[in-house]
Protein backbone atom coordinates (compact mmCIF):
# COMPACT_ATOMS: atom_id res chain seq x y z
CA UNK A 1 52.65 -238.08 -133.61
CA UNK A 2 55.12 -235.33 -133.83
CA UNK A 3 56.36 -236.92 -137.61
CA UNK A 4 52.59 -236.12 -138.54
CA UNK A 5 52.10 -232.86 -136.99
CA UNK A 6 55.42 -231.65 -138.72
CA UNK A 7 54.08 -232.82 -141.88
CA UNK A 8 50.69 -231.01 -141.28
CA UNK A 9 48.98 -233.83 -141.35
CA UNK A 10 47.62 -233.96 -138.10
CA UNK A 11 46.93 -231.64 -134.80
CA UNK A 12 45.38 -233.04 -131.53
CA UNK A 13 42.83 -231.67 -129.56
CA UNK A 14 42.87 -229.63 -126.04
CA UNK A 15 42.95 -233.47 -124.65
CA UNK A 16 45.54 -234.64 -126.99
CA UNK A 17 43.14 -236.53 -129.42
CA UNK A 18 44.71 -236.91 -132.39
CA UNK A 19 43.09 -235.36 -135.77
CA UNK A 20 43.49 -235.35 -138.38
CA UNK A 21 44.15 -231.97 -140.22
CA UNK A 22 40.96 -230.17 -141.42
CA UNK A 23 40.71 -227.70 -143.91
CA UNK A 24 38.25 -225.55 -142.65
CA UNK A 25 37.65 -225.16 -139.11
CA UNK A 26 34.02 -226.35 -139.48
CA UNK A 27 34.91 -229.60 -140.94
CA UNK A 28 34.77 -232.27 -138.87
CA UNK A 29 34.57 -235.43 -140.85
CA UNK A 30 36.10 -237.05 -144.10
CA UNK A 31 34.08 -238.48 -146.28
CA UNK A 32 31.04 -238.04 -144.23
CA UNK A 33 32.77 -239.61 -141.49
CA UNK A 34 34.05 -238.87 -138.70
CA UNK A 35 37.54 -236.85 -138.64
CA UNK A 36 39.17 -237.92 -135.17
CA UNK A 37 40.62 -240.85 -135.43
CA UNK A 38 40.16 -244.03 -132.84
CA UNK A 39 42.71 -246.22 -132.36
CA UNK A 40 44.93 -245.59 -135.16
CA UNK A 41 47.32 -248.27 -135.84
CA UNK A 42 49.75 -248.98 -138.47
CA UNK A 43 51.05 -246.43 -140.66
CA UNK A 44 52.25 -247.68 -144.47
CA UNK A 45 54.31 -245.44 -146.78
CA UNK A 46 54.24 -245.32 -150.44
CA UNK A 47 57.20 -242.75 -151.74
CA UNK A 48 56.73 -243.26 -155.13
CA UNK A 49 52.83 -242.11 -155.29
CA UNK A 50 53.89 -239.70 -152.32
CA UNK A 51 51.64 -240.95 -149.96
CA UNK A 52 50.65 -242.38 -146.53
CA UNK A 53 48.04 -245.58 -145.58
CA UNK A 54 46.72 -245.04 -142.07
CA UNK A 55 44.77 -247.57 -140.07
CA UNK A 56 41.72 -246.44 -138.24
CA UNK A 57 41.41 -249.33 -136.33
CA UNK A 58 38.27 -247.98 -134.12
CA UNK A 59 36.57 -246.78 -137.22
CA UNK A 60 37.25 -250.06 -138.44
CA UNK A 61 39.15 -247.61 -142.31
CA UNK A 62 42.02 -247.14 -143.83
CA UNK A 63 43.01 -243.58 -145.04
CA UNK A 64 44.81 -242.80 -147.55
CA UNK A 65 46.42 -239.50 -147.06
CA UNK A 66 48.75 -237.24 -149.68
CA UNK A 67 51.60 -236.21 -148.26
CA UNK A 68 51.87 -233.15 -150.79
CA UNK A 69 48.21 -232.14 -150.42
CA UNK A 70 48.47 -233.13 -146.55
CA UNK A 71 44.70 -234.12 -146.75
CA UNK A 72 42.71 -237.43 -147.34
CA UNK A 73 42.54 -238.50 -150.63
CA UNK A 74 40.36 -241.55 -150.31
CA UNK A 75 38.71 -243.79 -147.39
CA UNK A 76 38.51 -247.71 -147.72
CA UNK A 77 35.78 -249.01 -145.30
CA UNK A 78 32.08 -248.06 -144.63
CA UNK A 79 32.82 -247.74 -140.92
CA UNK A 80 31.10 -250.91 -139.87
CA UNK A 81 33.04 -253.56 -138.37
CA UNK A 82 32.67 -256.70 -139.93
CA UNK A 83 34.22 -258.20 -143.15
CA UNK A 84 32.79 -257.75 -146.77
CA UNK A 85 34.61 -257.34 -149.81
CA UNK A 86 33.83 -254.35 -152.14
CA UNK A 87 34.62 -251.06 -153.69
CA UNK A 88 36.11 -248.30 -151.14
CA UNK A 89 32.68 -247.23 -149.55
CA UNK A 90 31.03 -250.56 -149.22
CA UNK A 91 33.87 -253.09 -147.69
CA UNK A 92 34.00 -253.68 -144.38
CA UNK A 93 37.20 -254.30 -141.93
CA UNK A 94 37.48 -255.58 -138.38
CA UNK A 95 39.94 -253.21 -136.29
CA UNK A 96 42.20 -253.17 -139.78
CA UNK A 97 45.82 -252.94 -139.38
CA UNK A 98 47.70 -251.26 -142.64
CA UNK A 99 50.36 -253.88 -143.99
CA UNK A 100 50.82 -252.25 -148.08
CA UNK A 101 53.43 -253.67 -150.01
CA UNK A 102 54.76 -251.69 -152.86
């Protein structure tokens, strides 16, 4: 957690719930979803494209965050558990756990 917040990438709450970074103090969800994350899991590194694949495991996404821009640059997952291929906004994941191999 401290890795992150060093980064910028993410603050916590007044009860320690991670988030993760928001532009704008009135934003409070990426993508139309929501910001906090539940149950994040794995973390997954890509250097070369300067980048960072986190699992929301409770919001049954993956994020992709930039670590230049220190924002999300794209969610994978609807937010529904269950399992259905498709694009970014339509596939669904059960509890996903990032594994990306570069």
């Amino acid at each position: 957690m401290e890795t992150f917040r060093s980064l910028g990438l993410m603050t916590a709450t007044r009860d320690s719930v991670p988030r993760l970074r928001s532009d704008s103090d009135s934003a409070d969800c990426v993508d139309g979803r929501n910001k906090i994350l539940k149950y994040p899991g794995k973390v997954s590194t890509d250097e070369t494209g300067n980048r960072i694949f986190v699992s929301d495991s409770g919001h049954h996404r993956v994020l992709v965050v930039g670590l230049k821009s220190a924002s999300v640059e794209q969610t994978f997952g609807d937010g529904v558990r269950g399992f259905r291929d498709g694009d970014s906004k339509t596939a669904r994941f059960s509890s996903p756990q990032v594994n990306v191999g570069f």
